[in-house]
N, C-alpha and C. Protein backbone atom coordinates (compact mmCIF):
# COMPACT_ATOMS: atom_id res chain seq x y z
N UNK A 1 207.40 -1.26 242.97
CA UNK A 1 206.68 -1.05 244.22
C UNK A 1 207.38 -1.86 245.31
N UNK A 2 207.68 -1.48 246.75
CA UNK A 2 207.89 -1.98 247.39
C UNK A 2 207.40 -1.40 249.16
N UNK A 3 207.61 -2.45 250.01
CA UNK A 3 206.72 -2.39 251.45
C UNK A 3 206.76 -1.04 251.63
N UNK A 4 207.48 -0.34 251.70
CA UNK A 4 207.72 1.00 252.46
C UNK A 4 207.10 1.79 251.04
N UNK A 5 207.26 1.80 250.15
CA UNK A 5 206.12 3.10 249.15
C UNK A 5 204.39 2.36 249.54
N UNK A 6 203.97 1.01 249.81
CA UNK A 6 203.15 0.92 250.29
C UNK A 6 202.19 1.28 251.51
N UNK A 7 203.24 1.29 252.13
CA UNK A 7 203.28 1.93 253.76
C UNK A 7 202.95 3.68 253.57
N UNK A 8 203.27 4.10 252.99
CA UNK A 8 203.65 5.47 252.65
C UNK A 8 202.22 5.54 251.97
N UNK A 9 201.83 5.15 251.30
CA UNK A 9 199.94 5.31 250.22
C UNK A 9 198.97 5.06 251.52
N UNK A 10 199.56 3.93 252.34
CA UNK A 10 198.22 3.74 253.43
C UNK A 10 198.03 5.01 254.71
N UNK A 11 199.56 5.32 255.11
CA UNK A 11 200.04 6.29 255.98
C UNK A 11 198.84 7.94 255.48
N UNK A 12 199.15 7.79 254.04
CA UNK A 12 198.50 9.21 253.55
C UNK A 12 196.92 9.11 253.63
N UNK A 13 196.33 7.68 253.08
CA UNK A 13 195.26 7.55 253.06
C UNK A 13 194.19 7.51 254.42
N UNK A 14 195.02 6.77 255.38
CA UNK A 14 194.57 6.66 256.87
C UNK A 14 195.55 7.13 258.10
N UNK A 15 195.64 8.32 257.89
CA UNK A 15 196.80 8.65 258.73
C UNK A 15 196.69 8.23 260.07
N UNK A 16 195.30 8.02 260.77
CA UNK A 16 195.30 8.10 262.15
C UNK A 16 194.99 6.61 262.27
N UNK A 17 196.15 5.53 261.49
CA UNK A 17 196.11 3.90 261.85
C UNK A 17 198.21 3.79 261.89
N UNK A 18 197.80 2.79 262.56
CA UNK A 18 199.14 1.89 262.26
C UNK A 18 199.42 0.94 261.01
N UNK A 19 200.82 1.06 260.56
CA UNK A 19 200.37 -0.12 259.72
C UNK A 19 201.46 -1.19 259.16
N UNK A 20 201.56 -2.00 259.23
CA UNK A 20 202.90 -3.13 259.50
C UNK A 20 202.72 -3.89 257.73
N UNK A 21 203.53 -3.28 257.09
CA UNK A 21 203.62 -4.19 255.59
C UNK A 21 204.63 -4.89 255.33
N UNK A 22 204.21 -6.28 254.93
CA UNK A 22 205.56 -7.04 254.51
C UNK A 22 205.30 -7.87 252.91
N UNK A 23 206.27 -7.79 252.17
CA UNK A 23 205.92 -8.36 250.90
C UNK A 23 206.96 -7.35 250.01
N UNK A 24 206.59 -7.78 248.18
CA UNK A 24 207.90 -7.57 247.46
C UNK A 24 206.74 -7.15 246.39
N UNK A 25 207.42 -6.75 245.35
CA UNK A 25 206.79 -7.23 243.80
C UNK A 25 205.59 -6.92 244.03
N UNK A 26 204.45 -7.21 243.68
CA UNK A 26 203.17 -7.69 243.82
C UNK A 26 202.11 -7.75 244.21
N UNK A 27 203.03 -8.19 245.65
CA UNK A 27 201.87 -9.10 246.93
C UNK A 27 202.65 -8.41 247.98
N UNK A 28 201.23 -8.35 248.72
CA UNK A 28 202.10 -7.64 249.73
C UNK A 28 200.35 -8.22 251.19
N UNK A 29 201.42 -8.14 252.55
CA UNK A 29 200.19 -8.82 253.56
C UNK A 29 200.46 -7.60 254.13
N UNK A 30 198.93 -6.79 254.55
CA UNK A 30 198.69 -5.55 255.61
C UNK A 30 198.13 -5.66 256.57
N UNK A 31 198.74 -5.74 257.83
CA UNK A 31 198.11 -4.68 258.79
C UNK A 31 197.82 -3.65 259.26
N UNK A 32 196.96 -3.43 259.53
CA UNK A 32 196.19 -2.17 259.87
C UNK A 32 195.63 -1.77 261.10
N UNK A 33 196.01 -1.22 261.96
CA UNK A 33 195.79 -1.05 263.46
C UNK A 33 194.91 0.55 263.46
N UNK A 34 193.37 0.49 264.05
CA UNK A 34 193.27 1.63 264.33
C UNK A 34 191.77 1.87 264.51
N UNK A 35 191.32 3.09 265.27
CA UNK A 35 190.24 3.27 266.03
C UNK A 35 189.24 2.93 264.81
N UNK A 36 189.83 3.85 263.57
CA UNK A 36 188.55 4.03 262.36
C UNK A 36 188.03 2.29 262.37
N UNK A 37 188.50 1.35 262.60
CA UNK A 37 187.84 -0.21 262.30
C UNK A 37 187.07 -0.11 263.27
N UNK A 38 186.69 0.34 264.51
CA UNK A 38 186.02 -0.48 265.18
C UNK A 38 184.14 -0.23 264.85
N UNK A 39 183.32 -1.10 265.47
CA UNK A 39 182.31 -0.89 264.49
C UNK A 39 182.12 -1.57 263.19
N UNK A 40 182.80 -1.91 262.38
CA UNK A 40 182.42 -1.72 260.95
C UNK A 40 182.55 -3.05 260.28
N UNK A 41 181.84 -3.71 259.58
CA UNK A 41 181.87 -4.73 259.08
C UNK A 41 182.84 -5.31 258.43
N UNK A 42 183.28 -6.23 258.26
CA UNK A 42 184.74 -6.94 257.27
C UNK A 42 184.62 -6.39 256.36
N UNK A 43 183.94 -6.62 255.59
CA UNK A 43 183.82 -5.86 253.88
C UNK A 43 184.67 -4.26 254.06
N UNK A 44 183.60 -3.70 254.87
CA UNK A 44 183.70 -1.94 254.91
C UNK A 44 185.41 -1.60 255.42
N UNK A 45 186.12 -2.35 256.22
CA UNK A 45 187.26 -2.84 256.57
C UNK A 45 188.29 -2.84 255.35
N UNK A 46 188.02 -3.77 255.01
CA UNK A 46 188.93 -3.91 254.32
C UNK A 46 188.98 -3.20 252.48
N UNK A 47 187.19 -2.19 252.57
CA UNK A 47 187.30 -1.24 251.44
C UNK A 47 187.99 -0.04 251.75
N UNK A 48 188.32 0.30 253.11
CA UNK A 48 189.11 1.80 253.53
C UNK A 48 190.54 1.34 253.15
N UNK A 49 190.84 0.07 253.48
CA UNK A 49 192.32 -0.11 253.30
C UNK A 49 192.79 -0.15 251.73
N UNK A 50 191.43 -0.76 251.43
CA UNK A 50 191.90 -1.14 249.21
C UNK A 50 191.60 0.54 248.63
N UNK A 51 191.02 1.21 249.54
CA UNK A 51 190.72 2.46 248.95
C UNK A 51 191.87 3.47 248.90
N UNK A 52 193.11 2.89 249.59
CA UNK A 52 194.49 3.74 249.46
C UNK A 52 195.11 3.00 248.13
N UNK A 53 195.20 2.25 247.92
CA UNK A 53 195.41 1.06 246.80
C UNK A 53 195.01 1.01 245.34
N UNK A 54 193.37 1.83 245.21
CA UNK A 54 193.05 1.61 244.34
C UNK A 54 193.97 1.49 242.73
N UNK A 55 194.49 2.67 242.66
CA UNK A 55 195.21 3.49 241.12
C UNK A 55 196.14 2.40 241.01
N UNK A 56 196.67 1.75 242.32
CA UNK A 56 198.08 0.69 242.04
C UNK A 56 197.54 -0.63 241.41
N UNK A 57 196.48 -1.07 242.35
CA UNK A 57 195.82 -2.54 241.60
C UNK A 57 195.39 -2.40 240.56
N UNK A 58 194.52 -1.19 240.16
CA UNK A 58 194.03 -0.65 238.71
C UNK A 58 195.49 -1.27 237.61
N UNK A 59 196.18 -0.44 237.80
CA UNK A 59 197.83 -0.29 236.79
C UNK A 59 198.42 -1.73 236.92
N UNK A 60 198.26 -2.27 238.13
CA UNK A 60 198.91 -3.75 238.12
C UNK A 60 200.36 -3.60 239.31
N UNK A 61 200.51 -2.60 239.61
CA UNK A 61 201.55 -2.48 240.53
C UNK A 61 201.63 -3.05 241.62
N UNK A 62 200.35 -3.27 241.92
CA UNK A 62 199.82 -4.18 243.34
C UNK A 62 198.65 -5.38 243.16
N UNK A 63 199.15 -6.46 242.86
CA UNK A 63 198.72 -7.51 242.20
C UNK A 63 197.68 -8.28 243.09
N UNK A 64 198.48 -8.85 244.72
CA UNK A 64 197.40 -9.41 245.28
C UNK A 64 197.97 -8.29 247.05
N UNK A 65 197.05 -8.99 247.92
CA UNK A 65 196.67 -8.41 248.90
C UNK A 65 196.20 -8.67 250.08
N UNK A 66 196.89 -9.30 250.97
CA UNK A 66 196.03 -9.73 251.92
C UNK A 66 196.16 -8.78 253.42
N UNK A 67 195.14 -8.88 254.12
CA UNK A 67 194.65 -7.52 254.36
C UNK A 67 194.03 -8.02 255.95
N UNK A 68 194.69 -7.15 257.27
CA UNK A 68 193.89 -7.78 258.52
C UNK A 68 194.17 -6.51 259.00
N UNK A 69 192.48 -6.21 260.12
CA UNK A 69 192.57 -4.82 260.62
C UNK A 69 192.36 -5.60 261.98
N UNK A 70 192.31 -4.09 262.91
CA UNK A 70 192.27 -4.94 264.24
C UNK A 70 191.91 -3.17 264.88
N UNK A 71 191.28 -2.68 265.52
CA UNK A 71 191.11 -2.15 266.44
C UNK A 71 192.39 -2.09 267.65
N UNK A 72 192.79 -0.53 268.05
CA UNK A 72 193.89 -1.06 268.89
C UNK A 72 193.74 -1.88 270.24
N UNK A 73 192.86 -1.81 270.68
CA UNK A 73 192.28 -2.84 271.47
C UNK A 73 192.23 -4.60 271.03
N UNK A 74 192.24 -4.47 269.94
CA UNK A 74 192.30 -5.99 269.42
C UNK A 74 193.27 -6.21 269.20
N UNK A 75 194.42 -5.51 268.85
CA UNK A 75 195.81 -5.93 268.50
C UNK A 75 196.37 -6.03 269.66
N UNK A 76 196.05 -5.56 270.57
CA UNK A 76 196.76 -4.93 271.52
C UNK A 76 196.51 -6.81 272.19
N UNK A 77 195.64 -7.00 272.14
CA UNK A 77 195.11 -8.51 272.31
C UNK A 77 195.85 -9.73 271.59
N UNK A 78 196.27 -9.45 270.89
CA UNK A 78 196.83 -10.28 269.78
C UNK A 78 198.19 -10.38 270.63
N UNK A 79 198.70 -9.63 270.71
CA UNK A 79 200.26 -9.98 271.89
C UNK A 79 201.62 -9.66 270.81
């Protein structure tokens, strides 16, 4: 597994987000840019994003995960 086949599972799963992956092996840190977050609680957040993920963490292909969404308005904030 690597950033870009990751990129590629989230791309299919949430097509209408952005999404910036960096990491190897394992572990990998996501961002996630996009209208579907706004509204929605951390939890619910970050279950749309593990919900492209699931079959990989299941198998072990995707070990750990760290995970930040942002509304494009909030990223857009971020600089």
């Amino acid at each position: 597994m690597d950033a870009a086949t990751v990129k590629v599972l989230l791309q299919n799963h949430l097509p209408d987000c952005e999404f910036h992956v960096q990491g190897e092996g394992a572990n990998y840190d996501i961002t996630a840019i996009g209208v579907v977050f706004d509204g929605l609680r951390p939890v619910k957040k970050q279950q749309l994003v593990y919900g492209a993920l699931n079959a990989e963490i299941a198998e072990g292909s995707i070990h750990a995960v760290n995970i930040r969404t942002f509304t494009p308005e909030q990223w857009q904030q971020q600089g």
